[in-house]
Protein backbone atom coordinates (compact mmCIF):
# COMPACT_ATOMS: atom_id res chain seq x y z
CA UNK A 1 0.00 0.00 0.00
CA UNK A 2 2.75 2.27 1.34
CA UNK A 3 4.03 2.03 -2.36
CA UNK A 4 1.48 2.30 -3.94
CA UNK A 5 0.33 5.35 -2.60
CA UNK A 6 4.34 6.54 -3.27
CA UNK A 7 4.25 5.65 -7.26
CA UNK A 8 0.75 7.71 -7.06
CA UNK A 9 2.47 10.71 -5.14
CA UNK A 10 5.68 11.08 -7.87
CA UNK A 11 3.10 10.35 -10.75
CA UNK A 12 1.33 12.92 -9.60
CA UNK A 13 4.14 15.30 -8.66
CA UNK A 14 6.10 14.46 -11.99
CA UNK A 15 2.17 15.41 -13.63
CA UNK A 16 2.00 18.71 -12.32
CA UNK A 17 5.48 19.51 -12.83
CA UNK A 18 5.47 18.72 -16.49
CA UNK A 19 2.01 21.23 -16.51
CA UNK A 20 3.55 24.07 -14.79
CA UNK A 21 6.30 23.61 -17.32
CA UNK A 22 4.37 25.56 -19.64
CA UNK A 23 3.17 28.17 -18.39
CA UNK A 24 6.24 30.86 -17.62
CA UNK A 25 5.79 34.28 -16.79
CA UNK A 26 8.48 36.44 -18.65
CA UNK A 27 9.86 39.64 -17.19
CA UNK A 28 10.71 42.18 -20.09
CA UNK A 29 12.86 45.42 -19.03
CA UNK A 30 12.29 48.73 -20.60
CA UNK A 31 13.94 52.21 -20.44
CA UNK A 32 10.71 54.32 -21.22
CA UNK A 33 7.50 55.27 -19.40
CA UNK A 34 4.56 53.13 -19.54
CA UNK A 35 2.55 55.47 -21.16
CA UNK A 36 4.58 56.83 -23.54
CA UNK A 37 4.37 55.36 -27.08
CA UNK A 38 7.24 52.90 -26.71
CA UNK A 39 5.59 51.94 -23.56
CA UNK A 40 2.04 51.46 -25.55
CA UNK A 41 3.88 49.07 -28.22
CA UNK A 42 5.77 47.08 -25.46
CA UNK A 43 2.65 46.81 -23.55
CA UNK A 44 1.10 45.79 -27.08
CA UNK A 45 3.13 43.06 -27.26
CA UNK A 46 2.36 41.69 -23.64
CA UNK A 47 -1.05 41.72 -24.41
CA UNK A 48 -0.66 39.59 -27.79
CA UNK A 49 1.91 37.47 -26.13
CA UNK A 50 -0.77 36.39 -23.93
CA UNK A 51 -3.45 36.04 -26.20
CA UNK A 52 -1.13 33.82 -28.65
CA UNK A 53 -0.12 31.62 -25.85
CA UNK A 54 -3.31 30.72 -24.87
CA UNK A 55 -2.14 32.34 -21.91
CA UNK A 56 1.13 30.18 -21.67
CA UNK A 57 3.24 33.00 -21.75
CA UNK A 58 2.71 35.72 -19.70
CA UNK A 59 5.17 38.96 -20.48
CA UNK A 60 5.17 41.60 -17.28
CA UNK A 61 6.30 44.85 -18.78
CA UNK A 62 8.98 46.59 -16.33
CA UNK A 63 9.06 50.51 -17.51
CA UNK A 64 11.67 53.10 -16.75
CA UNK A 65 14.59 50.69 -15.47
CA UNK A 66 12.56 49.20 -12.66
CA UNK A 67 14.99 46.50 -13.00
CA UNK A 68 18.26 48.16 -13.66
CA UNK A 69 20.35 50.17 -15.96
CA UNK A 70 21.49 48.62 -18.97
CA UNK A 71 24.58 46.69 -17.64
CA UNK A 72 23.18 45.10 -14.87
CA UNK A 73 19.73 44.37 -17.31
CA UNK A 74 22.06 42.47 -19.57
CA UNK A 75 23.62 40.22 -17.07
CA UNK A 76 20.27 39.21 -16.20
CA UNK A 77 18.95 38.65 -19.64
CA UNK A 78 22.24 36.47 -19.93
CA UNK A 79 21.57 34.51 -16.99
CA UNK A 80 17.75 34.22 -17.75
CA UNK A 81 16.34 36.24 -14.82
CA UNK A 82 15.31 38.35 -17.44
CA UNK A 83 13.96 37.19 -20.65
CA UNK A 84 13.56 40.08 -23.04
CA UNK A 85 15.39 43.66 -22.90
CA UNK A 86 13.16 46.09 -25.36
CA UNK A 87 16.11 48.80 -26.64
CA UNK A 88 18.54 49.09 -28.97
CA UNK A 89 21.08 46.32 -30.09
CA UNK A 90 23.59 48.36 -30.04
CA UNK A 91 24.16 47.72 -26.95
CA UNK A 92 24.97 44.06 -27.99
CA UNK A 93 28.55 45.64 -28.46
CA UNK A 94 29.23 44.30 -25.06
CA UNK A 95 29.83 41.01 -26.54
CA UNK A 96 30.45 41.93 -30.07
CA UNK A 97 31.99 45.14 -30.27
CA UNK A 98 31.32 45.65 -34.11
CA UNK A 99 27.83 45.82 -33.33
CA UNK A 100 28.31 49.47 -32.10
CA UNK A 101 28.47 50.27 -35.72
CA UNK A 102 25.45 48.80 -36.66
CA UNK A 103 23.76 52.37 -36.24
CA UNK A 104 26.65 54.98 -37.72
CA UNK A 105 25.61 57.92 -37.85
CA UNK A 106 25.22 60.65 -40.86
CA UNK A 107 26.26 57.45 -43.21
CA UNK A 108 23.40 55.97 -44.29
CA UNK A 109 20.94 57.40 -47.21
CA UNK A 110 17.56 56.49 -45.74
CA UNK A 111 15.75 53.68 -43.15
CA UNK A 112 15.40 51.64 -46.29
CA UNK A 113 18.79 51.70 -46.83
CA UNK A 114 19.80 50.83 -43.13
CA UNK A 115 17.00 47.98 -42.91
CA UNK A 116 19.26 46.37 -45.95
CA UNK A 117 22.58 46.95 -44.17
CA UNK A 118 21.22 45.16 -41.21
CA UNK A 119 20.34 42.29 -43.15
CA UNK A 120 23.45 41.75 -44.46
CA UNK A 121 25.54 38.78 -43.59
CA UNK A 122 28.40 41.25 -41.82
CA UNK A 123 25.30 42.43 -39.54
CA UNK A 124 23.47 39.14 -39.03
CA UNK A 125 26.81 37.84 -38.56
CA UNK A 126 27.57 39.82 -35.56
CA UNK A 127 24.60 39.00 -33.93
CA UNK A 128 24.43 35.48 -34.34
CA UNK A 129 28.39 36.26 -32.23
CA UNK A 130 26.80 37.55 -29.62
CA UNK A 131 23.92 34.82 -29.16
CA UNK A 132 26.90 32.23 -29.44
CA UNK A 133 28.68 34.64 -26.42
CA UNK A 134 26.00 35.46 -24.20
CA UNK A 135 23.53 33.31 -25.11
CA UNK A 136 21.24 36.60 -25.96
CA UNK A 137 19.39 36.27 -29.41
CA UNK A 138 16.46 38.73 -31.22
CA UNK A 139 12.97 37.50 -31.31
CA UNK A 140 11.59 38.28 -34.57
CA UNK A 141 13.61 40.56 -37.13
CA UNK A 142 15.80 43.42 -35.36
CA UNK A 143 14.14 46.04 -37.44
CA UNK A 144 10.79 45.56 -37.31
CA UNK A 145 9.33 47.68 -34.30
CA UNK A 146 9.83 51.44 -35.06
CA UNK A 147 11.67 53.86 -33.08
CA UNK A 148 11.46 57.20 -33.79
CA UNK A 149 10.32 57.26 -35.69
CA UNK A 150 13.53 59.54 -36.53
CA UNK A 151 16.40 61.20 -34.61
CA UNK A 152 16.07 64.67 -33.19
CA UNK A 153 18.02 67.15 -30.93
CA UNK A 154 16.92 68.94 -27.93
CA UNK A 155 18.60 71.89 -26.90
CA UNK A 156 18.15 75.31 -25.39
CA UNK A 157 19.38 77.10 -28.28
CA UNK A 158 18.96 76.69 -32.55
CA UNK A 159 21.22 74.56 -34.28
CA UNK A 160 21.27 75.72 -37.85
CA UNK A 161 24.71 74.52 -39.10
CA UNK A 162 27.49 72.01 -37.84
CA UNK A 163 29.56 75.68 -36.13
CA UNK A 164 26.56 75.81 -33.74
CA UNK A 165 27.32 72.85 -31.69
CA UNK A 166 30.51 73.46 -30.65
CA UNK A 167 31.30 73.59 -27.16
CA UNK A 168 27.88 72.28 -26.57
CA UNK A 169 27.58 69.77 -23.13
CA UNK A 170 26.00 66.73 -24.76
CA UNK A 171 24.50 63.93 -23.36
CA UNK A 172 25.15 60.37 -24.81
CA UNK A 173 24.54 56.43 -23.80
CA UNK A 174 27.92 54.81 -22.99
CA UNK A 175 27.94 54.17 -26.83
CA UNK A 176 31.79 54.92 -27.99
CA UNK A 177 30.60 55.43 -31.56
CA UNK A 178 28.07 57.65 -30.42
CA UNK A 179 30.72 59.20 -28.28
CA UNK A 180 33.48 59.95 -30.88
CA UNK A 181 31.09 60.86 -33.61
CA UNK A 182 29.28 64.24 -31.43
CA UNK A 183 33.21 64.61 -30.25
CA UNK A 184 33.73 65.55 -33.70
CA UNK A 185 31.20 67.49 -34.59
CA UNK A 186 31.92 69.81 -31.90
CA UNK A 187 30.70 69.11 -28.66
CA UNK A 188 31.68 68.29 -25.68
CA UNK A 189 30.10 65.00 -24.95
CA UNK A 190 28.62 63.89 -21.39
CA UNK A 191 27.76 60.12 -20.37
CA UNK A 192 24.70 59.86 -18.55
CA UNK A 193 21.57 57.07 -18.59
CA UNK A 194 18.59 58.10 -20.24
CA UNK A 195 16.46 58.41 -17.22
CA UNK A 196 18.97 60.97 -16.04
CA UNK A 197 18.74 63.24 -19.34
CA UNK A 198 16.02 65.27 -17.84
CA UNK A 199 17.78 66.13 -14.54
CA UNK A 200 21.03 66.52 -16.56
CA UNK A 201 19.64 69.41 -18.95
CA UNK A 202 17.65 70.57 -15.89
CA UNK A 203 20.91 70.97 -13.59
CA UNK A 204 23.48 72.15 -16.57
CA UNK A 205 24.81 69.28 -16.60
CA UNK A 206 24.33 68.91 -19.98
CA UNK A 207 22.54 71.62 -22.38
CA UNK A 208 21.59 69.12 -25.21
CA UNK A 209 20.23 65.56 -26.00
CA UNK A 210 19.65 63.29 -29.34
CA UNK A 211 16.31 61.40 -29.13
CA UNK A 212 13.92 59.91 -30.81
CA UNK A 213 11.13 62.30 -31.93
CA UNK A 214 8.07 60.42 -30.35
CA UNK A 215 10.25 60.15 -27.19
CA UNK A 216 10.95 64.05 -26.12
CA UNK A 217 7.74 64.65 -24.42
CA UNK A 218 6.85 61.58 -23.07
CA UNK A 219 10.46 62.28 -21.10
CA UNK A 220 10.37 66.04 -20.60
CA UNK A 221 12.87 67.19 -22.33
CA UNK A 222 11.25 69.74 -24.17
CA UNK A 223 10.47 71.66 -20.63
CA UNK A 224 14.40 72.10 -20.08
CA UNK A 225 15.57 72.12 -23.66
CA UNK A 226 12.77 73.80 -26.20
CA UNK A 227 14.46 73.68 -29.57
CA UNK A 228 13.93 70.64 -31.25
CA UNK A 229 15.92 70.03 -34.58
CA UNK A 230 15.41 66.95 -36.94
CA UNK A 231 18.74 65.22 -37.39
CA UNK A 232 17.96 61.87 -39.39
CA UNK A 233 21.24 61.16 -37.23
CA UNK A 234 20.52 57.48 -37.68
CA UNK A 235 17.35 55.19 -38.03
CA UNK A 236 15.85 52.38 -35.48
CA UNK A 237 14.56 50.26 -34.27
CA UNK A 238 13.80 48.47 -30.63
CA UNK A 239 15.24 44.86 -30.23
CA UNK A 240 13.46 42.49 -28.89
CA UNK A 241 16.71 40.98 -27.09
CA UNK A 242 15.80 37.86 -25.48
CA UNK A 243 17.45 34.96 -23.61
CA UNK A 244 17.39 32.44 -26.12
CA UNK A 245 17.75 29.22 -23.74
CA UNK A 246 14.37 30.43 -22.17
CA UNK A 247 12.68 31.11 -26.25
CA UNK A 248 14.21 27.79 -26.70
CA UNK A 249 12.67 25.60 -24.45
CA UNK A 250 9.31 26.64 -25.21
CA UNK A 251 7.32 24.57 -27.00
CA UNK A 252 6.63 25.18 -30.85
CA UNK A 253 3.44 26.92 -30.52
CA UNK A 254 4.15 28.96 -27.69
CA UNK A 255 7.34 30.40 -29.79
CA UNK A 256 5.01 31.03 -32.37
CA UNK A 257 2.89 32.64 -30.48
CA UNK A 258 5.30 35.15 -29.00
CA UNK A 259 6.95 35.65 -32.69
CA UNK A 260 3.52 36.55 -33.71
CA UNK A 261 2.79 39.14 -30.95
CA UNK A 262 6.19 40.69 -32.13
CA UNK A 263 4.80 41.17 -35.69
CA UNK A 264 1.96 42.76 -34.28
CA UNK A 265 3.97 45.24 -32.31
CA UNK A 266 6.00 46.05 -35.42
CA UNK A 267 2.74 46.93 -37.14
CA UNK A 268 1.22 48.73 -34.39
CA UNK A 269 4.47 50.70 -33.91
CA UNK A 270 4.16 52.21 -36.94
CA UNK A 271 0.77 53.34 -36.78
CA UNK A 272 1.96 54.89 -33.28
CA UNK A 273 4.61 56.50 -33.51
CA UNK A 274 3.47 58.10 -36.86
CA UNK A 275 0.32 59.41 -35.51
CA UNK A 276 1.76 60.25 -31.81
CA UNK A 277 4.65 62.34 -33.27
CA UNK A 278 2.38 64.83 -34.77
CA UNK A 279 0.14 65.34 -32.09
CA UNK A 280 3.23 65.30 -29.95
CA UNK A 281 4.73 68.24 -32.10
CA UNK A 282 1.47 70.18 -31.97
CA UNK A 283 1.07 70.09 -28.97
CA UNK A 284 4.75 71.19 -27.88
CA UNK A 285 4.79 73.88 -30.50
CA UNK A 286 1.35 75.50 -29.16
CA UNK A 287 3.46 75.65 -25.88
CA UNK A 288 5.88 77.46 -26.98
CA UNK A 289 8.52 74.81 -28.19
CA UNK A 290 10.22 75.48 -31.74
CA UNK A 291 11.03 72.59 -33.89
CA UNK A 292 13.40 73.35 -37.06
CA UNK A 293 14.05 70.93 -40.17
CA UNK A 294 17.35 71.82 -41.90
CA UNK A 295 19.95 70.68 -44.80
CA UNK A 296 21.79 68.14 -43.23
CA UNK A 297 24.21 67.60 -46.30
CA UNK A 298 26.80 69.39 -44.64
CA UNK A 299 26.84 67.39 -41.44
CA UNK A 300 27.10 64.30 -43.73
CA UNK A 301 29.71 65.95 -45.68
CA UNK A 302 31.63 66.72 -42.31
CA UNK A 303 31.11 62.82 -40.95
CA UNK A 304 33.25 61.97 -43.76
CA UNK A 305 36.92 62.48 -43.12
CA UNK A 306 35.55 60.88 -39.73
CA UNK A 307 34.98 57.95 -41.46
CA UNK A 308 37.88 58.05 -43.87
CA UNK A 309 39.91 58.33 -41.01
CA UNK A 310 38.27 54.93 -38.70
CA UNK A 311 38.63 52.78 -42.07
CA UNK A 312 42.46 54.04 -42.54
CA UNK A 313 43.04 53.17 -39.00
CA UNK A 314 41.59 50.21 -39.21
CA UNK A 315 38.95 50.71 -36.47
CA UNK A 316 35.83 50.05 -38.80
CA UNK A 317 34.90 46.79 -39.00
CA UNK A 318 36.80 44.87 -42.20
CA UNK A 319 34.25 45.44 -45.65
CA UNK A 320 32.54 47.79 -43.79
CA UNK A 321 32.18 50.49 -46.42
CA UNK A 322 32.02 48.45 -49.22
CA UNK A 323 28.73 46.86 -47.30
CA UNK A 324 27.51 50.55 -46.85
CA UNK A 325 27.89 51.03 -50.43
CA UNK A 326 26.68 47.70 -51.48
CA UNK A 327 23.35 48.08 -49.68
CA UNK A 328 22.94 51.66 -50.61
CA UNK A 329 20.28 50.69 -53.35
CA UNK A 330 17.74 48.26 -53.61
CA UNK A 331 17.99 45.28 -55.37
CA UNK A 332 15.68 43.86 -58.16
């Protein structure tokens, strides 16, 4: 009897074991507010995640670094105590330091032409690097979800022409490309996190900040820093940068299912960010805010010799240009 009732206990604990197997609930860190537009897509995606899984697969969206600044937010994705890390993969050049010129500025002609230099074998090589490294791989295609959707400037003062930002106190990420390139056009670059940019302008710290155009009022920044100038100063997207042990052990339909709620963020990005950046803009501009569009030629032209000068030294990745070039029009 006594074993009996022993092979019924394991059976039974080996049962529900196997059950609770498949349902997981994933944690997914974000930079931005909840209720700004990035925060509406990732929350998007938590919703469809859900619904795809049957409820599997539950995502539990952590907003504005809850969990960490991006260092410590990587270590956990690598480790699996967090599953998926919604920014940038540029930050991927951890592991793979190429990667930090997967998003050079002033160099490419359009998003259309950076979509195609991401899908190149250099750039899908790099990343398939890093998932061998730290086991961290991309659910869904890097490019899809929309930031932006394009690059601005914040800063107290107009920028009309490359001589206007010298001497300027500039915040960047901890991004040496991003670093080096605003070092030479002029300013005098300060590393802080993006939760801090507010504060930073607010405090002199710094007196400017790049961002993405749906982003400035969502953060603020337009309260500290009222000009806002379009810079194009390189296109986006969010990565969906996920632990690929935990994608992997899911079963087939549940990966499907999450893959699927990534399309549909991608989508619904679009129509977002599209439609919240001219509101946004209205409304900052009947405030008081000015927002200027200017020739950016010359800033390209100037990026140059920067350039020239990385692939003499040999600091660009090898091929790199001749990929840039390659992928500069579409093929038939």
């Amino acid at each position: 009897m006594r074993a009996s009732h022993l092979a019924f206990s394991i059976g039974l604990t080996l049962a529900l074991g196997i059950g609770a197997s498949h349902a997981e609930t994933w944690k997914m860190a974000t930079k931005q507010p909840a209720d700004g537009p990035e925060g509406k897509v990732f929350q998007y995606f938590a919703d469809q995640a859900g619904k795809y899984t049957g409820g599997k697969v539950t995502v539990q969206v952590f907003p504005n670094e809850q969990l960490g600044k991006e260092a410590a937010i990587l270590e956990q994705l690598k480790i699996g105590t967090v599953q998926i890390y919604a920014e940038g993969s540029i930050f991927l050049q951890k592991w793979v330091p190429d990667i930090r010129w997967s998003n050079a500025p002033f160099l490419f002609d359009d998003r259309g032409h950076w979509v195609r230099f991401m899908h190149s074998p250099m750039v899908t090589g790099w990343f398939k690097k890093a998932q061998d490294e730290a086991g961290i791989g991309m659910l869904g295609d890097t490019t899809d979800v929309l930031r932006g959707p394009y690059r601005v400037i914040v800063t107290k003062n107009p920028i009309k022409q490359v001589s206007d930002l010298k001497g300027i106190k500039m915040r960047m990420a901890n991004d040496k490309a991003g670093v080096e390139v605003w070092t030479h056009l002029g300013t005098e670059v300060r590393v802080l996190g993006w939760a801090e940019t507010y504060d930073g302008i607010s405090k002199g710290i710094v007196n400017a900040a790049t961002s993405p155009v749906a982003l400035v009022e969502s953060m603020r920044f337009q309260e500290v820093a009222p000009v806002i100038t379009r810079t194009d100063e390189y296109w986006q997207s969010i990565a969906f940068m996920m632990n690929q042990k935990a994608f992997d052990r899911l079963p087939k339909d549940q990966q499907a299912g999450l893959l699927k709620a990534h399309k549909d963020a991608a989508r619904y990005s679009e129509e977002l960010m599209g439609k919240e950046t001219t509101e946004s803009l209205a409304r900052m501009k009947s405030k008081g805010v000015v927002y200027n569009e200017i020739d950016l030629k010359p800033f390209v032209k100037h990026m140059l010799d920067f350039y020239k000068a990385k692939e003499a030294s040999g600091e660009l990745p090898k091929g790199f240009m001749d990929v840039v070039e390659a992928t500069r029009k579409k093929t038939s």
